[in-house]
N, C-alpha and C. Protein backbone atom coordinates (compact mmCIF):
# COMPACT_ATOMS: atom_id res chain seq x y z
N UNK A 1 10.23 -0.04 -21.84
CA UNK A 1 10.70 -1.37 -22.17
C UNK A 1 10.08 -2.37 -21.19
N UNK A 2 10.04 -3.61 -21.75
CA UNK A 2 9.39 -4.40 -20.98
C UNK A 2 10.37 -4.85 -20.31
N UNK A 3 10.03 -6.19 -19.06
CA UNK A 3 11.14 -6.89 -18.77
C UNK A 3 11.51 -7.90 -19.27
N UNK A 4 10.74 -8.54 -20.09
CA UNK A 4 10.96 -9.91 -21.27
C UNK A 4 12.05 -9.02 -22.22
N UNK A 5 11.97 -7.67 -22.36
CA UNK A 5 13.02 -7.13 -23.36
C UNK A 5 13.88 -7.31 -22.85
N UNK A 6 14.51 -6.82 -21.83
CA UNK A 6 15.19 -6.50 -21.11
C UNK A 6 16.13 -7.98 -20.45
N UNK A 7 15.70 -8.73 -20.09
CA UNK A 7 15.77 -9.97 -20.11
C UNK A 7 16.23 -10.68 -21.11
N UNK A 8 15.67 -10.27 -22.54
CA UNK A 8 16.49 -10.94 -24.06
C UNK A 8 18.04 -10.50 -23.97
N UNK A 9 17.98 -8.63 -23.98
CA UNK A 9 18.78 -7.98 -24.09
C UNK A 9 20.34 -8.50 -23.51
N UNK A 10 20.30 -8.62 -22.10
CA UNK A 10 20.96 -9.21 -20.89
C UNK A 10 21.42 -10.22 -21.11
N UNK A 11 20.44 -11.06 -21.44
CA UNK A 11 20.69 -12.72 -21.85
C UNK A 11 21.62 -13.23 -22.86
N UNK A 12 21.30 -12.09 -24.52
CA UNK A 12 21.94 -12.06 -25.72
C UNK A 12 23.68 -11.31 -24.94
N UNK A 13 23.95 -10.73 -24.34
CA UNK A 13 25.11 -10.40 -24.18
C UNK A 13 25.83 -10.85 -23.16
N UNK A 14 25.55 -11.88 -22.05
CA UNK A 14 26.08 -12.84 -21.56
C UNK A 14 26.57 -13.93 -22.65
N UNK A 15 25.36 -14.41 -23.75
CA UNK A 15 25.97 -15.60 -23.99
C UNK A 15 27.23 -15.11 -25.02
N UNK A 16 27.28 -14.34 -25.72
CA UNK A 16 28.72 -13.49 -26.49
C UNK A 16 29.63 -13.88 -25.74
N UNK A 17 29.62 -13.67 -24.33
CA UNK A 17 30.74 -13.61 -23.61
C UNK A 17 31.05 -15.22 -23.77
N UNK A 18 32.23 -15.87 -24.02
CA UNK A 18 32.01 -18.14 -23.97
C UNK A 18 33.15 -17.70 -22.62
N UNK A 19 33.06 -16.63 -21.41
CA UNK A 19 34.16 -16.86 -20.33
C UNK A 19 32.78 -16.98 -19.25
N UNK A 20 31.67 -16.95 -19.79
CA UNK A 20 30.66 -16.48 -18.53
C UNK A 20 29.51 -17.89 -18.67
N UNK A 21 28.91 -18.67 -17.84
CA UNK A 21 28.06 -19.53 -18.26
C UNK A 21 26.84 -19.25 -17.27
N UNK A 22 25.84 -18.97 -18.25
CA UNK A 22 24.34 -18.56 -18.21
C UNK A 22 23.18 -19.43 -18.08
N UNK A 23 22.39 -19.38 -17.18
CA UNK A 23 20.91 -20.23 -17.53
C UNK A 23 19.88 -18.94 -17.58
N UNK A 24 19.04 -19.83 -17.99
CA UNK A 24 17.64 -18.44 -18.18
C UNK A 24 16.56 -19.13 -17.35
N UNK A 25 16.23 -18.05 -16.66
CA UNK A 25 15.14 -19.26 -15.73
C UNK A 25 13.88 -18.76 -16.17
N UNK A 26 13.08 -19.49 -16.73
CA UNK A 26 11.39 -19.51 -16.75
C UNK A 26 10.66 -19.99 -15.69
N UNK A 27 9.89 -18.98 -15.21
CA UNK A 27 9.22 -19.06 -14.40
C UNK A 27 8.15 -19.85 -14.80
N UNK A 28 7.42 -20.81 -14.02
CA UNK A 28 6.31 -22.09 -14.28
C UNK A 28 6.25 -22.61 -12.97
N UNK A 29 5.75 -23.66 -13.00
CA UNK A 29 4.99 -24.69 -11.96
C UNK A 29 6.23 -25.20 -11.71
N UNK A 30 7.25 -25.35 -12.56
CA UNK A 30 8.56 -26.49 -11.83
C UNK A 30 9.48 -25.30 -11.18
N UNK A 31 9.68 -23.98 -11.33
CA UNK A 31 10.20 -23.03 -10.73
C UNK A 31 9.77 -22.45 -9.30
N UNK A 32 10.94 -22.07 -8.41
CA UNK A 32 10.73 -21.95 -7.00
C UNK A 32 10.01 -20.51 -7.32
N UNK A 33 9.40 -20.16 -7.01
CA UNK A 33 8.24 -18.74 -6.89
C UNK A 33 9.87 -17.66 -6.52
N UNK A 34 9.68 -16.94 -7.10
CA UNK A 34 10.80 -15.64 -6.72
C UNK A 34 12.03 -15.86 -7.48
N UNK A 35 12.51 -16.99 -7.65
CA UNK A 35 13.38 -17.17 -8.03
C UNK A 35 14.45 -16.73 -9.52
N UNK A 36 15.20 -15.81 -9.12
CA UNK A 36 16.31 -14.52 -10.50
C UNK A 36 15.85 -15.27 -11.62
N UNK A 37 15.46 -14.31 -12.69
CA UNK A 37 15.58 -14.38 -13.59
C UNK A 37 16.98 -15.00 -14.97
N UNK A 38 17.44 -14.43 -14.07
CA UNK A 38 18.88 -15.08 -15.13
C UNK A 38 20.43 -15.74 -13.76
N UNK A 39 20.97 -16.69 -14.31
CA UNK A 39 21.56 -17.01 -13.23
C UNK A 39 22.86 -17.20 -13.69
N UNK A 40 24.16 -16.95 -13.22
CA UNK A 40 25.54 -17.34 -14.25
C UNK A 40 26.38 -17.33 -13.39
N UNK A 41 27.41 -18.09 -13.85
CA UNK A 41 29.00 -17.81 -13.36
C UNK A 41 29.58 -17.18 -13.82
N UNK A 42 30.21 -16.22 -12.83
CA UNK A 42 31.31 -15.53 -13.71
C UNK A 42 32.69 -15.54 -12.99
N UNK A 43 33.65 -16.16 -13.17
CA UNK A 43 34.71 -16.08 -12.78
C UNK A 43 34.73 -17.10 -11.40
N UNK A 44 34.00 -17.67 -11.61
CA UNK A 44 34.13 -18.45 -10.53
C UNK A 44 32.62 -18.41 -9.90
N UNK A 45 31.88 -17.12 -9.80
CA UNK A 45 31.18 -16.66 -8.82
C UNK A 45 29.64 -16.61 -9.02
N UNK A 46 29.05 -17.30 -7.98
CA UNK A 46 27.12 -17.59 -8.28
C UNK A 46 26.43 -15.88 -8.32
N UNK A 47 26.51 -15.60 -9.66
CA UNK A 47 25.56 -14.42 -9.91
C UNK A 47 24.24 -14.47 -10.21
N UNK A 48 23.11 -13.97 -9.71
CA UNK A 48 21.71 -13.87 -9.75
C UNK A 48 21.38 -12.45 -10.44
N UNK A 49 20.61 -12.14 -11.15
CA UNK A 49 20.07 -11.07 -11.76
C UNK A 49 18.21 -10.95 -11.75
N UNK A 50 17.64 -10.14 -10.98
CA UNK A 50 16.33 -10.04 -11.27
C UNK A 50 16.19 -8.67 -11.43
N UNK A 51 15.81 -8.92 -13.14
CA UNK A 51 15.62 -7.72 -13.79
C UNK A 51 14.13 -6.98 -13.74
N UNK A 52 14.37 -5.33 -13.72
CA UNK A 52 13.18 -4.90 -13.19
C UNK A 52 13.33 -3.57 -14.57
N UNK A 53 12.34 -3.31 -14.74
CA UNK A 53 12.10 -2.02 -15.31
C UNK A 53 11.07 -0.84 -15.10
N UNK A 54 11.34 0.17 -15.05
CA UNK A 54 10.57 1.04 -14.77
C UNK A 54 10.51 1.54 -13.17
N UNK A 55 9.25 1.93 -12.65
CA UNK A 55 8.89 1.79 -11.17
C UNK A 55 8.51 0.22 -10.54
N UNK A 56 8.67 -0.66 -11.47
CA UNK A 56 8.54 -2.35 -10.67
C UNK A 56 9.72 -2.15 -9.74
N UNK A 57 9.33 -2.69 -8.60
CA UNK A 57 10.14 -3.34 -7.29
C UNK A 57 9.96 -4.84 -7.34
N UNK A 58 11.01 -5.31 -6.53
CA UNK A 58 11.03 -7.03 -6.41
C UNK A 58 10.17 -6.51 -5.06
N UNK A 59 9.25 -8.23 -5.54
CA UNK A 59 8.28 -8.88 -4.81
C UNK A 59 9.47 -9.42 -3.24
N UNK A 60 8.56 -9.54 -2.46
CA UNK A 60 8.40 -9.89 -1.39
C UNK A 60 9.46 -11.53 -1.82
N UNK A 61 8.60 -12.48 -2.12
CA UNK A 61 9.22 -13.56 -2.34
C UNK A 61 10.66 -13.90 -3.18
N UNK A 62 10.78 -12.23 -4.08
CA UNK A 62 11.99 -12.26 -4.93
C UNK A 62 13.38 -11.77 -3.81
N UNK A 63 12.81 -11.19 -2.81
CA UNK A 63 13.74 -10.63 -1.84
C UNK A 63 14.17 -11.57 -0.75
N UNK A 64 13.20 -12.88 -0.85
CA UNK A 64 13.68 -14.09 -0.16
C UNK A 64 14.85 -14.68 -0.85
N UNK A 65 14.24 -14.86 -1.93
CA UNK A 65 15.82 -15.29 -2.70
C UNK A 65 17.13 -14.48 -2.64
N UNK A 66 16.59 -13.13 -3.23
CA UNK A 66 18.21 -12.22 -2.44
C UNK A 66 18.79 -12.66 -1.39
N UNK A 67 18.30 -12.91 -0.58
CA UNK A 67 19.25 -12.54 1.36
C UNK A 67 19.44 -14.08 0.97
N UNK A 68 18.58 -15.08 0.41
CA UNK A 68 19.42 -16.30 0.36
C UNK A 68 20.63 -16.51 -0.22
N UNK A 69 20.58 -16.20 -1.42
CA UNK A 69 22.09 -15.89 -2.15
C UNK A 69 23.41 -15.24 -1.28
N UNK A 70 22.43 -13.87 -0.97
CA UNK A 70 23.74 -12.91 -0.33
C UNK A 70 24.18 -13.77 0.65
N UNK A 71 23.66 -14.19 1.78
CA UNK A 71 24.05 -15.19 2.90
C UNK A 71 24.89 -16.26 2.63
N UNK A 72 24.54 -17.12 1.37
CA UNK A 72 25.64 -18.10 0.76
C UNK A 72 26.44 -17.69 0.29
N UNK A 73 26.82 -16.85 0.09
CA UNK A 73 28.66 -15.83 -0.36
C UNK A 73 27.79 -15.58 -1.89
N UNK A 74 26.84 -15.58 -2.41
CA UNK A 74 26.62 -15.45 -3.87
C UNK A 74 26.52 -14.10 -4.48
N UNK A 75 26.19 -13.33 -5.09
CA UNK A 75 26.10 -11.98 -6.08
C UNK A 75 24.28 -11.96 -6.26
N UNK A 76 23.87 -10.92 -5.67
CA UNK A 76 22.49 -10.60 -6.54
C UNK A 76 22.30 -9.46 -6.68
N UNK A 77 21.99 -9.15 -8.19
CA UNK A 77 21.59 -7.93 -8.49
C UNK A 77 19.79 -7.32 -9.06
N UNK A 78 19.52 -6.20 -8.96
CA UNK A 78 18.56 -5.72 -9.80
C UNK A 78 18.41 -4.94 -10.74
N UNK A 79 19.48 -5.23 -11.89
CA UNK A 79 19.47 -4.13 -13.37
C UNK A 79 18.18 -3.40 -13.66
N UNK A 80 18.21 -2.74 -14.00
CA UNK A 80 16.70 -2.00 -14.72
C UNK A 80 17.25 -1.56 -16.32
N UNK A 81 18.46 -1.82 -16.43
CA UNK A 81 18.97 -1.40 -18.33
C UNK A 81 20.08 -2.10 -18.52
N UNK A 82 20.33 -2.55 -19.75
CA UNK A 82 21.37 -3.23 -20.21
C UNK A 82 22.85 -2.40 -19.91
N UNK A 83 23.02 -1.34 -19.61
CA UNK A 83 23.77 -0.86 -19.41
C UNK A 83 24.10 -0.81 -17.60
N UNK A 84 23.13 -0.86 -16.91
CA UNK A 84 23.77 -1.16 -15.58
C UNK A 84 23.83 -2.63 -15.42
N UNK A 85 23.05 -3.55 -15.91
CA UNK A 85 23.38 -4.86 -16.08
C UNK A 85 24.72 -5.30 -16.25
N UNK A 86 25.55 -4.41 -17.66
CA UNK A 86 26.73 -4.57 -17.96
C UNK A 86 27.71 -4.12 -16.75
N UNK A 87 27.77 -3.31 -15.81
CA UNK A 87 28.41 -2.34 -14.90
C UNK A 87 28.28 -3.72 -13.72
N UNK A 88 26.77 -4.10 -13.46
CA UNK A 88 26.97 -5.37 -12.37
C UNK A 88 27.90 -6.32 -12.84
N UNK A 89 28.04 -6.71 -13.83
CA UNK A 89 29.17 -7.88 -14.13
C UNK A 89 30.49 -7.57 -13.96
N UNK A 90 30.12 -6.41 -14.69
CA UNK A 90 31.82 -5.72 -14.55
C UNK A 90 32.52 -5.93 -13.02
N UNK A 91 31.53 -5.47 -12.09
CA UNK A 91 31.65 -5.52 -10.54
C UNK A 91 32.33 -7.14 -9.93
N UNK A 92 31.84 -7.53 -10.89
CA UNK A 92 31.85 -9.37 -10.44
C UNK A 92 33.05 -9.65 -10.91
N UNK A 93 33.76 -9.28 -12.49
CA UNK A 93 34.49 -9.84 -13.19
C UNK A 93 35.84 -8.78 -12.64
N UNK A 94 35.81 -8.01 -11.50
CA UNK A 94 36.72 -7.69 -10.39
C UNK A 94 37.32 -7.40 -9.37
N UNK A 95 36.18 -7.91 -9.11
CA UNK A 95 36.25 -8.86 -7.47
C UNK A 95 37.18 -9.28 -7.16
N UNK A 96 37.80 -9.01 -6.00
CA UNK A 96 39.40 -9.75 -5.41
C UNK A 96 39.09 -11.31 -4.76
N UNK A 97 37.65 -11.29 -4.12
CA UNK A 97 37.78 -12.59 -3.33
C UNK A 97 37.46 -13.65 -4.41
């Protein structure tokens, strides 16, 4: 699977959810270099998702953005299937803090 699939996949089952609010970030010239692929609230809480498939690892510059998030109290994950994608939210949507 690609990660543009994978990325639809993710994307199409956030927006189902109307308790969760989603952006989709396209990467371009107006986008910060590294910067998650998909970005949402859930329950309150700044979740980041940079989706990977296969043997891809996050880049160097995508791991800048991680420790930035994590450091601001935020959520970042790296799904590789719609099904651990689903398991990271789950994580989020029961969360005590």
């Amino acid at each position: 699977m690609r990660e543009s699939n994978l990325q639809k996949k993710c994307l199409k089952w956030l927006e189902s959810r109307k308790d969760i609010c989603v952006a989709n970030i396209h990467g371009g010239g107006w986008t910060a270099k590294g910067f998650p692929d998909l970005i949402a609230c859930i329950n309150g809480h700044y979740v980041a998702f940079e989706l990977k498939v296969g043997e891809n690892d996050m880049q160097d510059d995508q791991k800048v953005w991680r420790n930035r998030i994590l450091r601001a109290g935020g959520y970042h994950f790296c799904p590789r299937s719609l099904e651990e994608f689903i398991k990271d939210v789950n994580e989020v949507e029961h969360d005590q803090n």
